[in-house]
C-alpha atoms as a PDB file:
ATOM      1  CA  UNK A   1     -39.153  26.356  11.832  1.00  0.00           C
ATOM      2  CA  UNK A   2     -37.749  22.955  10.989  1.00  0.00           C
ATOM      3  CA  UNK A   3     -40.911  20.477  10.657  1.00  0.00           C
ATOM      4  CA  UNK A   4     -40.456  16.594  12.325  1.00  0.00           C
ATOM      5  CA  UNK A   5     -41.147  15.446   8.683  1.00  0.00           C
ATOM      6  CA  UNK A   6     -38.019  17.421   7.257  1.00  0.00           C
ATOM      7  CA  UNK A   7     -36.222  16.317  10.050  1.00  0.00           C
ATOM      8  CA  UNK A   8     -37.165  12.849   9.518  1.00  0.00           C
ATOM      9  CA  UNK A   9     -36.258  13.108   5.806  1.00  0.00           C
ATOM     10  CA  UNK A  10     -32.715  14.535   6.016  1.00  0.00           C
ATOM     11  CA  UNK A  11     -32.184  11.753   8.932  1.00  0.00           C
ATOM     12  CA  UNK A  12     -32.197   9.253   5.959  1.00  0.00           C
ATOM     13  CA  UNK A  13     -30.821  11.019   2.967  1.00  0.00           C
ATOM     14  CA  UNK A  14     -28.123   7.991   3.011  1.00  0.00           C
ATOM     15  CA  UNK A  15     -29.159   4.612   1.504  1.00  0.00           C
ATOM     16  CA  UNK A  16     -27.667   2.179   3.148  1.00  0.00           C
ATOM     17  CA  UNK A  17     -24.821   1.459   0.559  1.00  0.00           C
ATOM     18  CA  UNK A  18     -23.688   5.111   1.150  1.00  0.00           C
ATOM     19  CA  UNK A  19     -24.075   4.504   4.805  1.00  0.00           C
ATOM     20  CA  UNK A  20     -21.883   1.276   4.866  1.00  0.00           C
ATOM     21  CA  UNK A  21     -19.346   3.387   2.845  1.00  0.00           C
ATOM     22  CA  UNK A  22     -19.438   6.282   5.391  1.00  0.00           C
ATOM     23  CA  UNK A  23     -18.639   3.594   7.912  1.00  0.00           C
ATOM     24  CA  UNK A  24     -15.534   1.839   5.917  1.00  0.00           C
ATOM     25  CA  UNK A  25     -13.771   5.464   5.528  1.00  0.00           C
ATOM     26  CA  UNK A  26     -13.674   5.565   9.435  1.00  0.00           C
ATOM     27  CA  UNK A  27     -16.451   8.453   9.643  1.00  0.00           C
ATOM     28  CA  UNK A  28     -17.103   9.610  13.219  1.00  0.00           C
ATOM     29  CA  UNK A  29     -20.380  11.289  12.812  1.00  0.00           C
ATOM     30  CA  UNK A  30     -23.839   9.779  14.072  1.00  0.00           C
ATOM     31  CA  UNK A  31     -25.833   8.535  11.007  1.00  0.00           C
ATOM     32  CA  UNK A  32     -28.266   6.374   9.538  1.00  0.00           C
ATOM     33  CA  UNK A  33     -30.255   4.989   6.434  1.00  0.00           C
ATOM     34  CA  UNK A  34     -33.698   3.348   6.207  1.00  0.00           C
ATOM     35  CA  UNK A  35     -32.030   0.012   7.968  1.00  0.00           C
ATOM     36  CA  UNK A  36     -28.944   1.015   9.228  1.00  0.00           C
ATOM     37  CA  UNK A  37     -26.910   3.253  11.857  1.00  0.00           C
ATOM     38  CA  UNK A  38     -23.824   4.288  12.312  1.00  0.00           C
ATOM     39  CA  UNK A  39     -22.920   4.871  16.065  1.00  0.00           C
ATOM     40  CA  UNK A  40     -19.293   6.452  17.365  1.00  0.00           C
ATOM     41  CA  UNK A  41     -17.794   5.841  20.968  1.00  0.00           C
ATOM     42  CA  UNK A  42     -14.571   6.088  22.535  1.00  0.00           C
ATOM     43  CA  UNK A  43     -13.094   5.376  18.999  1.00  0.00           C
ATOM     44  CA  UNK A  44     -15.056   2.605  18.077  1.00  0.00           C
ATOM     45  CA  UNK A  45     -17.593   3.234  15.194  1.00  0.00           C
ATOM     46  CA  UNK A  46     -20.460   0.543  14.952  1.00  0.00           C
ATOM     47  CA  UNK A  47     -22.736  -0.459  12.192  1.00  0.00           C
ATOM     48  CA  UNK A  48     -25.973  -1.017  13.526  1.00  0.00           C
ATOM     49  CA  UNK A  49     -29.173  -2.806  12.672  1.00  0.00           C
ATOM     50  CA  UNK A  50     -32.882  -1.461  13.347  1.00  0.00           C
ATOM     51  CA  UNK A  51     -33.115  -3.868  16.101  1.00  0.00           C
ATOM     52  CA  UNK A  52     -29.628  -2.576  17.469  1.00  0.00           C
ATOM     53  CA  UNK A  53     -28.022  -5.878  16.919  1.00  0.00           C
ATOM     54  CA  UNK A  54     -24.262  -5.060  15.611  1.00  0.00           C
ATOM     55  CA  UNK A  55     -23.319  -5.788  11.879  1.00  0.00           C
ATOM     56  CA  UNK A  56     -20.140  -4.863  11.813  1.00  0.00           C
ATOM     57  CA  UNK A  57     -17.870  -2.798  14.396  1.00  0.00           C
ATOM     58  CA  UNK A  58     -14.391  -0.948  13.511  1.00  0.00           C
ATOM     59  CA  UNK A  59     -11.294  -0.131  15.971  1.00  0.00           C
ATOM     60  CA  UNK A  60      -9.954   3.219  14.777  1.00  0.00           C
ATOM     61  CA  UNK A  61      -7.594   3.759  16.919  1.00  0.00           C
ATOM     62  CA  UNK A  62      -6.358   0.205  16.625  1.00  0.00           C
ATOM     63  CA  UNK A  63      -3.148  -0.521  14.333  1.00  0.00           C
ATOM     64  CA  UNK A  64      -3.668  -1.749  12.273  1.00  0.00           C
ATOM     65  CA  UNK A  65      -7.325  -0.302  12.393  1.00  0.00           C
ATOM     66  CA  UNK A  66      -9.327  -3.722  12.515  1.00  0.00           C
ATOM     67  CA  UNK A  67     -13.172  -4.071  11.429  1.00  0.00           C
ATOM     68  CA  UNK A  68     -15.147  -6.854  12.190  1.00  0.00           C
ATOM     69  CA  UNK A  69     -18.269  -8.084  10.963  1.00  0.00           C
ATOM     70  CA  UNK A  70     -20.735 -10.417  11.386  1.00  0.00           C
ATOM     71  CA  UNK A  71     -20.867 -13.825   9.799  1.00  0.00           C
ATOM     72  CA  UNK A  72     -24.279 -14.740   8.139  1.00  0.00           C
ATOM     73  CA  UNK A  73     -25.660 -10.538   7.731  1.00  0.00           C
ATOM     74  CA  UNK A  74     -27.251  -9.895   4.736  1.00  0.00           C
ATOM     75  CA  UNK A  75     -24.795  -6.703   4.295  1.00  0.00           C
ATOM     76  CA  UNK A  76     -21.835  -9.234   4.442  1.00  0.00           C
ATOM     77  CA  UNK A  77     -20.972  -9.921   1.025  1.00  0.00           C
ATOM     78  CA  UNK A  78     -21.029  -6.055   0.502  1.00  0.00           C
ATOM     79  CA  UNK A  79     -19.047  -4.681   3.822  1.00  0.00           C
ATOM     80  CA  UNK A  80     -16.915  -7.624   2.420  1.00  0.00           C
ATOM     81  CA  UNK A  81     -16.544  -5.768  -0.819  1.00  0.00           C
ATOM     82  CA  UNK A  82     -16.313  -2.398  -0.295  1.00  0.00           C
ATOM     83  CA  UNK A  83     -13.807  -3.124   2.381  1.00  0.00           C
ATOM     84  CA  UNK A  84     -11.106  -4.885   0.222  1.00  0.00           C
ATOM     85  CA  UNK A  85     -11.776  -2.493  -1.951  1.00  0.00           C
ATOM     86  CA  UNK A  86     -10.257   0.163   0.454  1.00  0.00           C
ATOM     87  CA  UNK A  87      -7.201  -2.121   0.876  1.00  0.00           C
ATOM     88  CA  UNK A  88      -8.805  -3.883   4.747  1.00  0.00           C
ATOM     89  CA  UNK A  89      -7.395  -7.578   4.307  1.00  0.00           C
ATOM     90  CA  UNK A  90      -9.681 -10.786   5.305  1.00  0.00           C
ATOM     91  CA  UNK A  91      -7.362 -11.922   8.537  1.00  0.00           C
ATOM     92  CA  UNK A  92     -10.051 -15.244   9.325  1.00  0.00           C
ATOM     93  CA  UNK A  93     -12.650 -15.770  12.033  1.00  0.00           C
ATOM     94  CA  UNK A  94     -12.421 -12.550  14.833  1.00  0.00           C
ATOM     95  CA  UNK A  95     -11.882 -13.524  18.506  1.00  0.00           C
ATOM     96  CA  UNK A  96     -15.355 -12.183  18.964  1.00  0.00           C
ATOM     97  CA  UNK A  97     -17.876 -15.086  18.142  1.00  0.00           C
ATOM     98  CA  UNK A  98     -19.578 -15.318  15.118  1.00  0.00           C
ATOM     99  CA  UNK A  99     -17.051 -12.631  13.473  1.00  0.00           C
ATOM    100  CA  UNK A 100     -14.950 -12.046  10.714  1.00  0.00           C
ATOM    101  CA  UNK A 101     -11.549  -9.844  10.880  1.00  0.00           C
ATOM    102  CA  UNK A 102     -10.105  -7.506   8.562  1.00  0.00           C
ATOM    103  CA  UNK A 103      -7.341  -5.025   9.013  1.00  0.00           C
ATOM    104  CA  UNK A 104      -6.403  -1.967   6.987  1.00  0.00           C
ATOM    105  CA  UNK A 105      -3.164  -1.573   5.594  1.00  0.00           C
ATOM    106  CA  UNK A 106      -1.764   1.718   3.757  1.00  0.00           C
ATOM    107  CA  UNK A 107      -1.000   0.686   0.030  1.00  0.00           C
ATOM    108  CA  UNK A 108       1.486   2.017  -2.509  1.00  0.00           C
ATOM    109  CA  UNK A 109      -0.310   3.682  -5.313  1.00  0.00           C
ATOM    110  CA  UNK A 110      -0.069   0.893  -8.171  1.00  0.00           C
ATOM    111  CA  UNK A 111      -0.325  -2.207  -5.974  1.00  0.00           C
ATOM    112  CA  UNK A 112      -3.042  -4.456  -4.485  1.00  0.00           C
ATOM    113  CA  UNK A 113      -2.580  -6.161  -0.954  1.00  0.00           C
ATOM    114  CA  UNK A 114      -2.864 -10.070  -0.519  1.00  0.00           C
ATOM    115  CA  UNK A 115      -3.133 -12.252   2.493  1.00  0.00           C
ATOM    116  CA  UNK A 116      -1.795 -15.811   1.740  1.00  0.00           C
ATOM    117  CA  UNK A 117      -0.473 -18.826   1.870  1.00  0.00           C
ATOM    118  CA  UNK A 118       3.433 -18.786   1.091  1.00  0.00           C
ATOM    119  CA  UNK A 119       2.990 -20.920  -1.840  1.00  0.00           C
ATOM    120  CA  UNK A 120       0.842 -18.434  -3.408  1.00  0.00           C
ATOM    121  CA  UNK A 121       3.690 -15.794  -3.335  1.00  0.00           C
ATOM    122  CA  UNK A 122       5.880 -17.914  -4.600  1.00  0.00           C
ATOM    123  CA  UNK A 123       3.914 -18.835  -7.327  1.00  0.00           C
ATOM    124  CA  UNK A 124       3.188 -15.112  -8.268  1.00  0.00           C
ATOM    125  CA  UNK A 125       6.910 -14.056  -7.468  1.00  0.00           C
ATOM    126  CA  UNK A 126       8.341 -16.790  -9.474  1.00  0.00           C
ATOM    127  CA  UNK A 127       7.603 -15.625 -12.896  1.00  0.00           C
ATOM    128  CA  UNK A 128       9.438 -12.935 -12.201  1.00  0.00           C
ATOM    129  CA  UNK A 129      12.895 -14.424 -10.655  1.00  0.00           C
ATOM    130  CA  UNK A 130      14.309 -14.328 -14.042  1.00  0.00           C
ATOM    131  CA  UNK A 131      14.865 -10.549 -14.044  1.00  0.00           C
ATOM    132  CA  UNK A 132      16.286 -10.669 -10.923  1.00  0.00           C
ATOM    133  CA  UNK A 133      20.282 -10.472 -12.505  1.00  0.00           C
ATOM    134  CA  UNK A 134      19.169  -7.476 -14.859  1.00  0.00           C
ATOM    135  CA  UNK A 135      17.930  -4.865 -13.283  1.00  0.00           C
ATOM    136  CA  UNK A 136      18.513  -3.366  -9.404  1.00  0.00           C
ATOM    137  CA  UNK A 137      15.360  -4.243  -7.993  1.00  0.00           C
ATOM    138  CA  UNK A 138      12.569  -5.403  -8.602  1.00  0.00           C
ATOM    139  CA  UNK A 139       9.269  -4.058  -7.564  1.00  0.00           C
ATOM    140  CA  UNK A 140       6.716  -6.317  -8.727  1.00  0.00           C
ATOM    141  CA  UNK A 141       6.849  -8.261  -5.492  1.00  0.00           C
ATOM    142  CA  UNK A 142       6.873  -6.675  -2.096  1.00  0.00           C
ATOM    143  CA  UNK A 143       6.126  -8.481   1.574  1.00  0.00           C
ATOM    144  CA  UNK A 144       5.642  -7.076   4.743  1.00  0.00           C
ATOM    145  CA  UNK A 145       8.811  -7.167   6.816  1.00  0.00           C
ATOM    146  CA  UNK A 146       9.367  -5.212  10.650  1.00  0.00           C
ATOM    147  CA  UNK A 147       6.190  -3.059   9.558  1.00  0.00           C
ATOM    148  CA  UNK A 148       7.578  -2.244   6.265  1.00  0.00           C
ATOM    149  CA  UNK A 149       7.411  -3.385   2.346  1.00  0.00           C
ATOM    150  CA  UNK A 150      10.462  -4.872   1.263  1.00  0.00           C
ATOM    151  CA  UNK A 151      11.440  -6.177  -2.258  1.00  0.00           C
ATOM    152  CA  UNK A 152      11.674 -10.227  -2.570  1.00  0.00           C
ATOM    153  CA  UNK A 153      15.097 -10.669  -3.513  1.00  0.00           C
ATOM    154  CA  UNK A 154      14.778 -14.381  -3.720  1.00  0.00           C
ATOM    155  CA  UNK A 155      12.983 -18.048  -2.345  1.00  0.00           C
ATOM    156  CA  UNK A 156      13.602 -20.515  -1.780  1.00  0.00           C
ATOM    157  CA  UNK A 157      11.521 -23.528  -0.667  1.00  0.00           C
ATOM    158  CA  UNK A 158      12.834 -26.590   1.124  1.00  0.00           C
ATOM    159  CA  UNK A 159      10.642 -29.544   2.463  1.00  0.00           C
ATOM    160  CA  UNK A 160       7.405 -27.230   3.088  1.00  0.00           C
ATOM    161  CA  UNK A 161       9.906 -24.329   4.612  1.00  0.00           C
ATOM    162  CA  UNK A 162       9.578 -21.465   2.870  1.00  0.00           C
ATOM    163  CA  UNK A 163      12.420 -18.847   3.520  1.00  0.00           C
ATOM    164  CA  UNK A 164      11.691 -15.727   1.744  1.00  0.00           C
ATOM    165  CA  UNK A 165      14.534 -12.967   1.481  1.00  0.00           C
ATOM    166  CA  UNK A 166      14.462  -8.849   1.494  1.00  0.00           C
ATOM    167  CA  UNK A 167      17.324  -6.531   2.008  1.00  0.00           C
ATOM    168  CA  UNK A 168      15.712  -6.176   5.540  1.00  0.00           C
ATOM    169  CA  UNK A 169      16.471  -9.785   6.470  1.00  0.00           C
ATOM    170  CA  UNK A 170      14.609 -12.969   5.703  1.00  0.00           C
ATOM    171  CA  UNK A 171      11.197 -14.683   6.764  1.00  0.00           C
ATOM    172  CA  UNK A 172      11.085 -18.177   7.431  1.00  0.00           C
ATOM    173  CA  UNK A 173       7.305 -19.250   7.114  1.00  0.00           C
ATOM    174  CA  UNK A 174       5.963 -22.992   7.068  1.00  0.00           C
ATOM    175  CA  UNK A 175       3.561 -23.888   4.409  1.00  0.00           C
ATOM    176  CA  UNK A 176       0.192 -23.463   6.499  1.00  0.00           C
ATOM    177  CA  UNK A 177       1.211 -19.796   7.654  1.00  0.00           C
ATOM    178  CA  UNK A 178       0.294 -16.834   6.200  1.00  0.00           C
ATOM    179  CA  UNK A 179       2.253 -13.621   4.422  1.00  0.00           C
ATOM    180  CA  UNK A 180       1.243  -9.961   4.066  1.00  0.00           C
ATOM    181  CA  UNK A 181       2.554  -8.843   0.781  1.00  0.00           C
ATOM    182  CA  UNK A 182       1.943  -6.385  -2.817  1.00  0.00           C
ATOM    183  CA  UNK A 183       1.625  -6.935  -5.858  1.00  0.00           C
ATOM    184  CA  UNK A 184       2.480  -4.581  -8.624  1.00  0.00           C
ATOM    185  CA  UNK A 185      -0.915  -3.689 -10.895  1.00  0.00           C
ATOM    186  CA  UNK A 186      -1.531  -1.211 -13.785  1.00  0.00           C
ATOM    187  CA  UNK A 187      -2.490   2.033 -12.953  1.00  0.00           C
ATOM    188  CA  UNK A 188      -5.169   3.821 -14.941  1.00  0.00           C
ATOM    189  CA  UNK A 189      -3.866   7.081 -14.441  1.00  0.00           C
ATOM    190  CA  UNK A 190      -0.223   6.367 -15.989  1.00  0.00           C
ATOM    191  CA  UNK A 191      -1.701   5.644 -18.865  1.00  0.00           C
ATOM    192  CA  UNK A 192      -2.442   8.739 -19.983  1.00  0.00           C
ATOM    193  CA  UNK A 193       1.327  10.575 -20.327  1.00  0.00           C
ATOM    194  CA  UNK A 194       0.031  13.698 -20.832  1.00  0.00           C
ATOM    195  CA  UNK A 195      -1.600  13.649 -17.395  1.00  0.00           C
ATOM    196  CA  UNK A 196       2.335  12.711 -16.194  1.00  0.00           C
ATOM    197  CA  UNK A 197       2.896  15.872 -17.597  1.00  0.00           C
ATOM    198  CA  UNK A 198       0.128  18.237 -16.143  1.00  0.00           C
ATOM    199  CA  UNK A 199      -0.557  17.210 -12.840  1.00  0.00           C
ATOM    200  CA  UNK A 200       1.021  14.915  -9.970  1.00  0.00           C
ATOM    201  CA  UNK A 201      -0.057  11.551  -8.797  1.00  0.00           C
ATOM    202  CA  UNK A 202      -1.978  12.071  -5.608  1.00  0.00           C
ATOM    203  CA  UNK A 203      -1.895  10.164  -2.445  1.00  0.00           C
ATOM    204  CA  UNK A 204      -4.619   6.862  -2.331  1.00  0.00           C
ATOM    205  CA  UNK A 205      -5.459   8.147   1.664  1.00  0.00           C
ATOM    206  CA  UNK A 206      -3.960  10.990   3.614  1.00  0.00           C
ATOM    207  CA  UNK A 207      -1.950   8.227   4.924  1.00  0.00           C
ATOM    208  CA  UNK A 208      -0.311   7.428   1.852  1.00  0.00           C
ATOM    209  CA  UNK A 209       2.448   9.044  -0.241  1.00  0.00           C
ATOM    210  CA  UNK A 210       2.919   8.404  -3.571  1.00  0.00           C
ATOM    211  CA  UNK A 211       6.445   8.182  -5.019  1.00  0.00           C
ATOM    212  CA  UNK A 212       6.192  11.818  -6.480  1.00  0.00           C
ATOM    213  CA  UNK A 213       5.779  12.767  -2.518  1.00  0.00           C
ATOM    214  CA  UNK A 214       8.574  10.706  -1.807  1.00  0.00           C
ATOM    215  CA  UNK A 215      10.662  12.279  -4.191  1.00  0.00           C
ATOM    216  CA  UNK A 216       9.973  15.587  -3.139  1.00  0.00           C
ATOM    217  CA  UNK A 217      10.911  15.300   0.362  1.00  0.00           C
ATOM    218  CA  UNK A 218      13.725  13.435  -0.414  1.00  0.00           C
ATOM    219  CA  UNK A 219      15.166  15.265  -2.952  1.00  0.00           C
ATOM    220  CA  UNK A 220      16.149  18.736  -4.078  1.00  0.00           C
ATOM    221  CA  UNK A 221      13.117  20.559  -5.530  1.00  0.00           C
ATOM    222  CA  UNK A 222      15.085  21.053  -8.663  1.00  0.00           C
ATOM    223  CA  UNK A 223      16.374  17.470  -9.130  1.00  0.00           C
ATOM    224  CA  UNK A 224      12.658  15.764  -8.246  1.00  0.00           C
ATOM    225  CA  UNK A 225      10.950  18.509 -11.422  1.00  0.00           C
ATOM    226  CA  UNK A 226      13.971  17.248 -13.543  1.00  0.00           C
ATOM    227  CA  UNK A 227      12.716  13.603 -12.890  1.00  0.00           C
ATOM    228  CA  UNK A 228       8.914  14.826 -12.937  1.00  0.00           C
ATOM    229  CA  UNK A 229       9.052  16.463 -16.071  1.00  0.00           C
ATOM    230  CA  UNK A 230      11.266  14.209 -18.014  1.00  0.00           C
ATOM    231  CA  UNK A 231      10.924  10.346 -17.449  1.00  0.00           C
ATOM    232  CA  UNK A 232       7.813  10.029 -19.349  1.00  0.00           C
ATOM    233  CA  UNK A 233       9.819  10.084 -22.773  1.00  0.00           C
ATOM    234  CA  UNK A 234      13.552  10.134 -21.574  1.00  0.00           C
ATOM    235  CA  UNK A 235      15.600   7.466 -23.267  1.00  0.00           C
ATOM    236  CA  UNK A 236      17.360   4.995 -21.210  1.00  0.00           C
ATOM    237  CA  UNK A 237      21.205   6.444 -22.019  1.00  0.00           C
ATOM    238  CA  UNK A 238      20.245   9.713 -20.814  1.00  0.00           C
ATOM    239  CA  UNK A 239      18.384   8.311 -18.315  1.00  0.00           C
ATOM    240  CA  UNK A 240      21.350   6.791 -16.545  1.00  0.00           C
ATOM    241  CA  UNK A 241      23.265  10.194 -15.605  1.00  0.00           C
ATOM    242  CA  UNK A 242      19.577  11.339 -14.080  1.00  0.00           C
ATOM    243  CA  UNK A 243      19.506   8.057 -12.041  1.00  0.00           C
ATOM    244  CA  UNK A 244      22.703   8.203 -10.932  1.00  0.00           C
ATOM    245  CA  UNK A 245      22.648  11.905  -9.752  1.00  0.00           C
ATOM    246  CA  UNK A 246      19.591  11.324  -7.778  1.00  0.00           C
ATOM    247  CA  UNK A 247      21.119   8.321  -6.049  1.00  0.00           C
ATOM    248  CA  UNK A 248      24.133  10.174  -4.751  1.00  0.00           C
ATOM    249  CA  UNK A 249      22.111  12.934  -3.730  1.00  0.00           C
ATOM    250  CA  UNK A 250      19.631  10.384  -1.563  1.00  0.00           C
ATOM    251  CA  UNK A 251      22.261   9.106  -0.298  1.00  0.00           C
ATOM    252  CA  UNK A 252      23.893  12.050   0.730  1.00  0.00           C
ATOM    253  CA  UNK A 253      20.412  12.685   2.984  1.00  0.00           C
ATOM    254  CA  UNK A 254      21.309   9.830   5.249  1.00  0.00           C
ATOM    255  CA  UNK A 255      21.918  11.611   7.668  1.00  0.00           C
ATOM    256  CA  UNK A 256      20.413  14.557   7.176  1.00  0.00           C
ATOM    257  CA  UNK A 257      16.544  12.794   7.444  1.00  0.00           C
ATOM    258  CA  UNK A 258      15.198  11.893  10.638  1.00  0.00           C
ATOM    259  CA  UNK A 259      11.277  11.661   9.032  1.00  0.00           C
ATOM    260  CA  UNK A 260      12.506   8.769   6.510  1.00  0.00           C
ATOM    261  CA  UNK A 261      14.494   6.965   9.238  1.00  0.00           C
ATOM    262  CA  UNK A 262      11.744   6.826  11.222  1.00  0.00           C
ATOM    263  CA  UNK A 263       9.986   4.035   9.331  1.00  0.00           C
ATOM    264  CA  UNK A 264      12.395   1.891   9.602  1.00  0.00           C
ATOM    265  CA  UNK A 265      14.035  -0.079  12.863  1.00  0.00           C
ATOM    266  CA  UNK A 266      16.262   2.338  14.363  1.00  0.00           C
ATOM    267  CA  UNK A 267      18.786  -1.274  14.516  1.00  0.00           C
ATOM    268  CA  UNK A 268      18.438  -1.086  10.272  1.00  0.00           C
ATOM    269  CA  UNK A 269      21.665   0.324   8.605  1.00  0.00           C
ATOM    270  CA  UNK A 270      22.344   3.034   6.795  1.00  0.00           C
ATOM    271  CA  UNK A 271      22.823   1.005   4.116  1.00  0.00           C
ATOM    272  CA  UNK A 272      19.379  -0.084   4.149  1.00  0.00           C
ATOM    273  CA  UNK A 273      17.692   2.898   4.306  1.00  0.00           C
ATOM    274  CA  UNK A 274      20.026   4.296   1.864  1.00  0.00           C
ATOM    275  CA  UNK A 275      18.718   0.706  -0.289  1.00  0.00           C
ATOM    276  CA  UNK A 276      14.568   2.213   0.408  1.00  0.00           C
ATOM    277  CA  UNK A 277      15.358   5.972  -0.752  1.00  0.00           C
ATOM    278  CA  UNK A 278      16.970   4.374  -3.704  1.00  0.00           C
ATOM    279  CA  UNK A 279      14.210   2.069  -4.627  1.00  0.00           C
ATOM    280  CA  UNK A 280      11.849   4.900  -4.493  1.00  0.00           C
ATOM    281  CA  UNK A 281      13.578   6.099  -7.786  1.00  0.00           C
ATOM    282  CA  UNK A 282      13.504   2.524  -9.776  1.00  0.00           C
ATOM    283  CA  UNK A 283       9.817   2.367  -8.698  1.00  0.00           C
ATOM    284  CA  UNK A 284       8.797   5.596 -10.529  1.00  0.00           C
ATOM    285  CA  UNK A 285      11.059   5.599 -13.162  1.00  0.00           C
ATOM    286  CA  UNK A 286       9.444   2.232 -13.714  1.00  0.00           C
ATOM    287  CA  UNK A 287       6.157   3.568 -13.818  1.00  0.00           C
ATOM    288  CA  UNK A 288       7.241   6.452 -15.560  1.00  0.00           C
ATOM    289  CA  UNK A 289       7.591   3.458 -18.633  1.00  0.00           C
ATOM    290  CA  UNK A 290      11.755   3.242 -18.336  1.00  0.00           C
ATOM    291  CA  UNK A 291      12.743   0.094 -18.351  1.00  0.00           C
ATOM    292  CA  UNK A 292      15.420  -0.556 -15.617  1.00  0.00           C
ATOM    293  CA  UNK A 293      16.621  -3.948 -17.909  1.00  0.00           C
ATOM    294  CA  UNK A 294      17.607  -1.147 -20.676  1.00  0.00           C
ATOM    295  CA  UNK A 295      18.827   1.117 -18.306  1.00  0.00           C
ATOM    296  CA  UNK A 296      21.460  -1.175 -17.190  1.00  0.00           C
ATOM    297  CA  UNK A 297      22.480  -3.043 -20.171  1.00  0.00           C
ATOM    298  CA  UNK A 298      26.099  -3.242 -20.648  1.00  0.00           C
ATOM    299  CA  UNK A 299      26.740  -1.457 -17.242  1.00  0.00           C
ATOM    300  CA  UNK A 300      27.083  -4.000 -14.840  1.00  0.00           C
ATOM    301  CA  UNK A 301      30.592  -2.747 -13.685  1.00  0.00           C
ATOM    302  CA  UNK A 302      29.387   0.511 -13.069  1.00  0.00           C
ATOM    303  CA  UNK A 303      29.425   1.589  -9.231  1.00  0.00           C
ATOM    304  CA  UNK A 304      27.852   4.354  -7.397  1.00  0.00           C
ATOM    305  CA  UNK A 305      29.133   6.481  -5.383  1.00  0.00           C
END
């Protein structure tokens, strides 16, 4: 027989850290630490305080899935934290009084989200415009565009107007709105080629896919272990015939793919989803440590297929 002591004990076996944690990762299951509780209904999961007062309450079934907290709690500054952390972005005061919102957004692996100004992308894109004529695409800068990352091909500001430019189309944003975009950041784990070699990337959330994933649903098994098991020391002119077999072979898929073409507006070319599938390959090969300006050198007249 269980005694109300032991029962009391294993009731609070989270601190409240590892309860506020619990509560971030969307868990459904009734629990609680020496000052908190965690309380699940109809989809909504709510942080609690002793007194019952509400510290922070999260929409999982909204989409985004939103989380709001309460302005002036002592757990603030570390929901705050541990949310951004899990890639939920700061959206401003909630419609519920005395709130803050943040919504989650699924991240690439290698990138952190930002929720700004214009003129704080352009600043961060800019140093990077000058690459824009030597290689394909480039992936250090991706916004949010019909509920989709998109490259920033160019922008260009005019009297406070800033008019920002994917394949996709183009947003026109004044200088007090804000922008949902990535930017590219080292990852610890490609640092280490030998782990390239022994194991694949996984996924930052089930929701995720990294571009290995990517690459094997888009791709013939055979071509996507060719890639896998080469890139990490492949030089750039023998890279080329790899990059452009993969290519036609994406774009063969066009219209073979229904789960891909889902993602995008069904209005979107073929073109442009033939434009995402190929960017998945520039992205890895990047991070595979090819560099798409050597790549290309000296074959700007070269077409594919």
């Amino acid at each position: 027989m269980i005694s109300e002591k032991s029962t009391t004990s294993n009731m609070f076996d989270l601190d409240d850290e590892r309860l506020i944690e619990k509560f971030i990762q969307g868990s459904n299951q009734l629990l609680a630490s020496p000052n908190l509780r965690l309380e699940v209904t109809g989809g909504v999961s709510q942080l609690l305080a002793r007194n019952g007062d509400p510290i922070a309450i999260m929409y999982l079934q909204s989409k985004p899935r939103t989380l709001i907290v309460k302005h002036g709690s002592p757990f603030l500054e570390l929901i705050d934290r541990m949310s951004i952390e899990r890639d939920f972005v700061m959206f401003g005061d909630a419609s519920r009084p005395g709130f803050i919102e943040y919504r989650h957004y699924v991240t690439p692996a290698g990138y952190r989200i930002w929720y700004t100004d214009p003129s704080i992308l352009w600043k961060k894109w800019w140093p990077t415009e000058r690459f824009q004529d030597k290689q394909r695409f480039n992936m250090n800068i991706l916004v949010s565009f019909k509920s989709s990352w998109y490259p920033v091909q160019n922008i260009n500001v005019n009297a406070g107007t800033f008019t920002i430019k994917t394949i996709a189309g183009q947003l026109v944003l004044k200088r007090d709105d804000k922008v949902l975009w990535l930017a590219q950041v080292m990852q610890e784990s490609l640092r280490n080629t030998t782990d390239i070699h022994q194991s694949k990337p996984t996924p930052k959330s089930s929701e995720s896919l990294t571009v290995i994933d990517e690459l094997n649903r888009h791709a013939s098994t055979e071509l996507s272990e060719k890639i896998q098991s080469k890139t990490s020391t492949i030089e750039p002119e023998n890279a080329w015939p790899m990059i452009k077999q993969l290519e036609e072979k994406l774009q063969a898929q066009i219209k073979l793919n229904s789960e891909l073409e889902e993602k995008f507006d069904r209005s979107e070319s073929r073109a442009t989803i033939a434009e995402q599938r190929l960017q998945i390959v520039y992205k890895y090969l990047q991070d595979s440590g090819i560099d798409p300006r050597e790549i290309y050198k000296g074959r700007k007249t070269t077409t594919i297929n």
